[in-house]
N, C-alpha and C. Protein backbone atom coordinates (compact mmCIF):
# COMPACT_ATOMS: atom_id res chain seq x y z
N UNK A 1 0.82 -1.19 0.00
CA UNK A 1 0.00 0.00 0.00
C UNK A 1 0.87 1.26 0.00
N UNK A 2 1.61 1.01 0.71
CA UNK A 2 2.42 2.47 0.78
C UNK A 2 3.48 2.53 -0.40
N UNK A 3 4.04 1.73 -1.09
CA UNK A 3 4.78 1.70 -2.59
C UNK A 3 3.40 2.34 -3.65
N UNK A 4 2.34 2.46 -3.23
CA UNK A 4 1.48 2.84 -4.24
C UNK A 4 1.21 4.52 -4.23
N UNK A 5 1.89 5.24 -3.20
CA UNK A 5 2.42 6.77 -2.61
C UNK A 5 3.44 6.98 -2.72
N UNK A 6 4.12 6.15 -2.83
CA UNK A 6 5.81 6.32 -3.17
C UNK A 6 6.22 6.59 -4.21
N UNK A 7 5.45 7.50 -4.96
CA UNK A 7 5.63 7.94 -6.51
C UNK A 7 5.80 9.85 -6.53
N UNK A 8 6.41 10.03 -7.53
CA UNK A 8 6.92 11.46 -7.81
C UNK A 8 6.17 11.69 -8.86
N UNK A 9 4.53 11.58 -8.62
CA UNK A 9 3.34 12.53 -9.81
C UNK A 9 2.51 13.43 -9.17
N UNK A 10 2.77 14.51 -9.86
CA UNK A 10 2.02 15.53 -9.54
C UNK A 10 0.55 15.64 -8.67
N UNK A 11 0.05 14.48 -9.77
CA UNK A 11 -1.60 14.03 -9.22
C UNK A 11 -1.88 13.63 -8.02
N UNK A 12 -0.78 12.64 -7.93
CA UNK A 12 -0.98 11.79 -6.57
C UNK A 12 -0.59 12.67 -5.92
N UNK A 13 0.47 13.71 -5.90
CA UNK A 13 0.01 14.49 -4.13
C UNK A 13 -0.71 15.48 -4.24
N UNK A 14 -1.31 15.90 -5.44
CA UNK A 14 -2.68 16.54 -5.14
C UNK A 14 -3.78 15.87 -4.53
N UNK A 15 -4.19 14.94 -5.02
CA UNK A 15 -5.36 14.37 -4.62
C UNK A 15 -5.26 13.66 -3.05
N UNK A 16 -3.77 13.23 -2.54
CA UNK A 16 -3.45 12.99 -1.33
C UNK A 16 -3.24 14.05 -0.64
N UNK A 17 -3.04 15.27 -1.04
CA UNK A 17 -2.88 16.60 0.20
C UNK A 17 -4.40 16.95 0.33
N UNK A 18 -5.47 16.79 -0.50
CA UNK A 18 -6.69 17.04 -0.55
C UNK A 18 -7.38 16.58 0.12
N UNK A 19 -7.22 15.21 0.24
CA UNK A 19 -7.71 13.83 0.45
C UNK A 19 -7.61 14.25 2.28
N UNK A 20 -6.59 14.05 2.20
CA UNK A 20 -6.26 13.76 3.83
C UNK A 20 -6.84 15.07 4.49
N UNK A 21 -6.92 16.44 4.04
CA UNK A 21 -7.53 17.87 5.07
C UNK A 21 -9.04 17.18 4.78
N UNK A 22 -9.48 16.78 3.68
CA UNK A 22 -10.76 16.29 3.64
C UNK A 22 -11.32 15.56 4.65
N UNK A 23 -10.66 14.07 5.12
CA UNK A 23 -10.78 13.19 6.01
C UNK A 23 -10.52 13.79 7.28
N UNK A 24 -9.74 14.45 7.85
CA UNK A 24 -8.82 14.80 9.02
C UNK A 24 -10.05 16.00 9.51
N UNK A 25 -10.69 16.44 8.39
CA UNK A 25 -11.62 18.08 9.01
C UNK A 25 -13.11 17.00 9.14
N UNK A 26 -13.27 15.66 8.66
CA UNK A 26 -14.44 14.81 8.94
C UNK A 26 -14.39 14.39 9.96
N UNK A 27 -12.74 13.57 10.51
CA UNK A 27 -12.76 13.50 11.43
C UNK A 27 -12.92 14.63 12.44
N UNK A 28 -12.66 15.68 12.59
CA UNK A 28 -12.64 16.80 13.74
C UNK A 28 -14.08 16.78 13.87
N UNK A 29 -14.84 16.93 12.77
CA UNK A 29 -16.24 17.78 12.59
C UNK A 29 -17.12 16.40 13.28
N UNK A 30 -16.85 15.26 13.07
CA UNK A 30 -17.53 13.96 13.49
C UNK A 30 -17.28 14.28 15.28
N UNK A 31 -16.25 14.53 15.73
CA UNK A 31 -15.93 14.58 16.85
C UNK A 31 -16.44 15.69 17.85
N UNK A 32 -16.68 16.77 17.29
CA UNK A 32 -17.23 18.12 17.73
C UNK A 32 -18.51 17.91 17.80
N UNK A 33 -19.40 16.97 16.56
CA UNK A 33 -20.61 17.16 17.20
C UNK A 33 -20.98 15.77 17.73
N UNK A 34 -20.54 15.30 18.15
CA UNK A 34 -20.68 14.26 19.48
C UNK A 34 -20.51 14.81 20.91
N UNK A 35 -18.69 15.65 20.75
CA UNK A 35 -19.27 16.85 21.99
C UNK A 35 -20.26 17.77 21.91
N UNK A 36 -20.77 17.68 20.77
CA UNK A 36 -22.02 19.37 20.89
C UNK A 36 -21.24 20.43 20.79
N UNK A 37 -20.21 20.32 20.00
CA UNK A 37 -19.97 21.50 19.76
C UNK A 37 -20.28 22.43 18.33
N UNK A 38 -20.68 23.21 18.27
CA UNK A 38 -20.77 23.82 16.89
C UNK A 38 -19.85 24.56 15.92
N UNK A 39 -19.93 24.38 14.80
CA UNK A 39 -18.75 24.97 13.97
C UNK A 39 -18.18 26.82 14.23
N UNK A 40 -19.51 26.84 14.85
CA UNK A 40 -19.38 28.41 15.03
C UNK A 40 -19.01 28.78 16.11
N UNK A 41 -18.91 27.86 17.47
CA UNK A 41 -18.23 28.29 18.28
C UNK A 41 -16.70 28.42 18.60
N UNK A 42 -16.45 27.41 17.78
CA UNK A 42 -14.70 27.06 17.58
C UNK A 42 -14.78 26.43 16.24
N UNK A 43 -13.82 27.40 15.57
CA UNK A 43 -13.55 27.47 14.25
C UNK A 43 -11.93 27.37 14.16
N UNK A 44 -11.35 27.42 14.83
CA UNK A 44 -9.82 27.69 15.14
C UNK A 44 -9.37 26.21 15.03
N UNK A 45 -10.37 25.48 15.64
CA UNK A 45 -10.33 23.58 15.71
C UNK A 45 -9.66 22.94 14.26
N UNK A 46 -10.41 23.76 13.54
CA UNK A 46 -10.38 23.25 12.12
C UNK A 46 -8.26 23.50 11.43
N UNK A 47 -7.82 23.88 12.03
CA UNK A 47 -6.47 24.11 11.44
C UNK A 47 -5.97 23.39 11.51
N UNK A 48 -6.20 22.08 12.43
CA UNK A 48 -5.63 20.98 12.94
C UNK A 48 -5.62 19.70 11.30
N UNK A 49 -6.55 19.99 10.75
CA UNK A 49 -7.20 19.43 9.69
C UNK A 49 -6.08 19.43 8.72
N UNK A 50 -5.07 20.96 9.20
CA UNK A 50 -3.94 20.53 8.01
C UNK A 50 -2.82 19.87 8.04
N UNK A 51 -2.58 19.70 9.70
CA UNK A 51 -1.19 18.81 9.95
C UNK A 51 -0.68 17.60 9.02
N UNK A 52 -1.83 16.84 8.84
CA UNK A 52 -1.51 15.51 7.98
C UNK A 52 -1.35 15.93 6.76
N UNK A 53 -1.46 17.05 5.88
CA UNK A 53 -1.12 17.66 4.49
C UNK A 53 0.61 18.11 5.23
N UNK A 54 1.03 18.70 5.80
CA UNK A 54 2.27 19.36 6.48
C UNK A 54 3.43 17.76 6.45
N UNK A 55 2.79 16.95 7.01
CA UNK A 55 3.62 15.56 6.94
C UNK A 55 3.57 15.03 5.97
N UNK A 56 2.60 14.58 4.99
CA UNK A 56 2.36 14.23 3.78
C UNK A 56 3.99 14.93 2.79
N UNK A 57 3.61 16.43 3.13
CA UNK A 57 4.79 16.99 2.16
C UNK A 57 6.24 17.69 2.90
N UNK A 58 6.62 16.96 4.31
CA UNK A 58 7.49 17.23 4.78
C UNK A 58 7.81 14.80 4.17
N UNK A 59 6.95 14.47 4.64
CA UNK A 59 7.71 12.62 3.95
C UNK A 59 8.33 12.97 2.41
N UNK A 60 7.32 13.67 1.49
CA UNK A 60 7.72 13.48 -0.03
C UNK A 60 8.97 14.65 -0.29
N UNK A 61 9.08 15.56 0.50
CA UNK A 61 10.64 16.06 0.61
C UNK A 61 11.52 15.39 0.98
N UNK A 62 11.54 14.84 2.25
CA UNK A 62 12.55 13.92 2.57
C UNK A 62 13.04 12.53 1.75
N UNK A 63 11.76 12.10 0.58
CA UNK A 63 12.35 11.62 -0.06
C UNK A 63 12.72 11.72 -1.23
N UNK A 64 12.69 13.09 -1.40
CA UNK A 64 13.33 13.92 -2.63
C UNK A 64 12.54 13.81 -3.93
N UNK A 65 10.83 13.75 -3.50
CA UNK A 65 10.01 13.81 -4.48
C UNK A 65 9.41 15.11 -4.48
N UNK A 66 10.04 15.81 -5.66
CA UNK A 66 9.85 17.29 -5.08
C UNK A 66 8.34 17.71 -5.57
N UNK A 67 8.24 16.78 -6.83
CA UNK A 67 6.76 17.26 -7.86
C UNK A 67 5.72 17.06 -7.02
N UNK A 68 5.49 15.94 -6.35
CA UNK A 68 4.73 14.95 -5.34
C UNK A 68 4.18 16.46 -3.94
N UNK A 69 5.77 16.64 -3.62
CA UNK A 69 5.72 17.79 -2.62
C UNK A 69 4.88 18.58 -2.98
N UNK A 70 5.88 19.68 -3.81
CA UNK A 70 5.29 20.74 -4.00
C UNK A 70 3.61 20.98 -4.64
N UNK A 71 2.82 19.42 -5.31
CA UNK A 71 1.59 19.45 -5.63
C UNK A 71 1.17 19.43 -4.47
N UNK A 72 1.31 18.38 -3.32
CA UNK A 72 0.62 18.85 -2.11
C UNK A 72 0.90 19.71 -1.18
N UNK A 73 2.20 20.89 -1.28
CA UNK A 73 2.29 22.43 -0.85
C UNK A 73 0.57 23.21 -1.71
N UNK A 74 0.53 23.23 -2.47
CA UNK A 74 -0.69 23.30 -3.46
C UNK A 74 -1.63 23.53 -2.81
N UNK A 75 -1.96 21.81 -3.02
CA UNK A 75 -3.24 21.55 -1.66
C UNK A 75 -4.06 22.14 -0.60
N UNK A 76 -2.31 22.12 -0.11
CA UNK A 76 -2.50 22.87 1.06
C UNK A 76 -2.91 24.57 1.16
N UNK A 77 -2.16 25.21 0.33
CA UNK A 77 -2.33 26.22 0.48
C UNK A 77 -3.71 26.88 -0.45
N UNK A 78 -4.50 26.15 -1.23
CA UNK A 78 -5.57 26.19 -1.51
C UNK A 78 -6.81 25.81 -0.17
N UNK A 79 -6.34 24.77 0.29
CA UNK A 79 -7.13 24.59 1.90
C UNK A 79 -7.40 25.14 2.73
N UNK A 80 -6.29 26.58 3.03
CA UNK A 80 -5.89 27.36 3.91
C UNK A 80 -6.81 28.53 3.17
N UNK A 81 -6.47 28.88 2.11
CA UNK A 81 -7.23 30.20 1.04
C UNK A 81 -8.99 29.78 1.87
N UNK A 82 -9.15 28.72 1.18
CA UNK A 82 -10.72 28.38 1.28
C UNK A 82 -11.14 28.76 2.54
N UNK A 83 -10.27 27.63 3.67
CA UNK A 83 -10.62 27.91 5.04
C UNK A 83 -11.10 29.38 5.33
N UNK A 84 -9.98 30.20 5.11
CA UNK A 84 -9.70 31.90 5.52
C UNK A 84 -11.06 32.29 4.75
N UNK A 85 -11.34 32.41 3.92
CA UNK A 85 -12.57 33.14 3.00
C UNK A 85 -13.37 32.35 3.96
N UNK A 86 -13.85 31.45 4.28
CA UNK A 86 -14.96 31.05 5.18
C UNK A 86 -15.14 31.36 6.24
N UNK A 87 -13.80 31.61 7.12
CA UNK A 87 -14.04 31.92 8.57
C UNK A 87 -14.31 33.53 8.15
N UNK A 88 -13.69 33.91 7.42
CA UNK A 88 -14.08 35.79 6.89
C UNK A 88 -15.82 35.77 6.58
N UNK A 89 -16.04 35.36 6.04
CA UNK A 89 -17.67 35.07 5.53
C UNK A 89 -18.57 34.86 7.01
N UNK A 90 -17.74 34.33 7.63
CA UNK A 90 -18.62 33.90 9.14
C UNK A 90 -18.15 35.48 9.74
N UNK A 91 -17.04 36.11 9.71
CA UNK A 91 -16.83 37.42 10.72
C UNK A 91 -15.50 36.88 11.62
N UNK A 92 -15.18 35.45 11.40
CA UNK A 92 -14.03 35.29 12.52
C UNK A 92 -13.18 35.68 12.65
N UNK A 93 -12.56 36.99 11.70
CA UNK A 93 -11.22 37.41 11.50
C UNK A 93 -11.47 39.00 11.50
């Protein structure tokens, strides 16, 4: 499974830097409302969502897959854009 990530294409760390803030903000959001918490009271929660994109493209540097990387630097920083325009749209900033 993991030789099937171990590749230097563009695609694959797009769709894996995507992939994972996708899953990681399901997981948070699954978890918040089991505590009852609402998106609108803590919104700050959600940044956590990008760590696993941050490791994703701190592994594919270290193994000197830079295309891999820098598509999921991408990702990420499209994740972060979106995020920010949303918490702005809500007033959180």
């Amino acid at each position: 499974m993991l030789n099937k990530i171990r590749v230097d294409n563009r695609l694959i760390g797009f769709l894996l830097g995507g992939g994972l803030i996708l899953v990681s903000s399901g997981i948070i959001y699954t978890v918040m409302t089991i505590m009852g918490i609402g998106f609108e009271e803590d919104t700050k929660i959600y940044m956590f969502s990008f760590i696993p994109t941050i490791l994703l493209m701190r592994w594919y540097f270290k193994l000197r897959f830079t295309r891999s990387a820098n598509s999921s630097l991408l990702s990420l920083v499209i994740g972060v854009l979106i995020y920010s325009l949303l918490i702005r749209g809500m007033g959180g900033f």
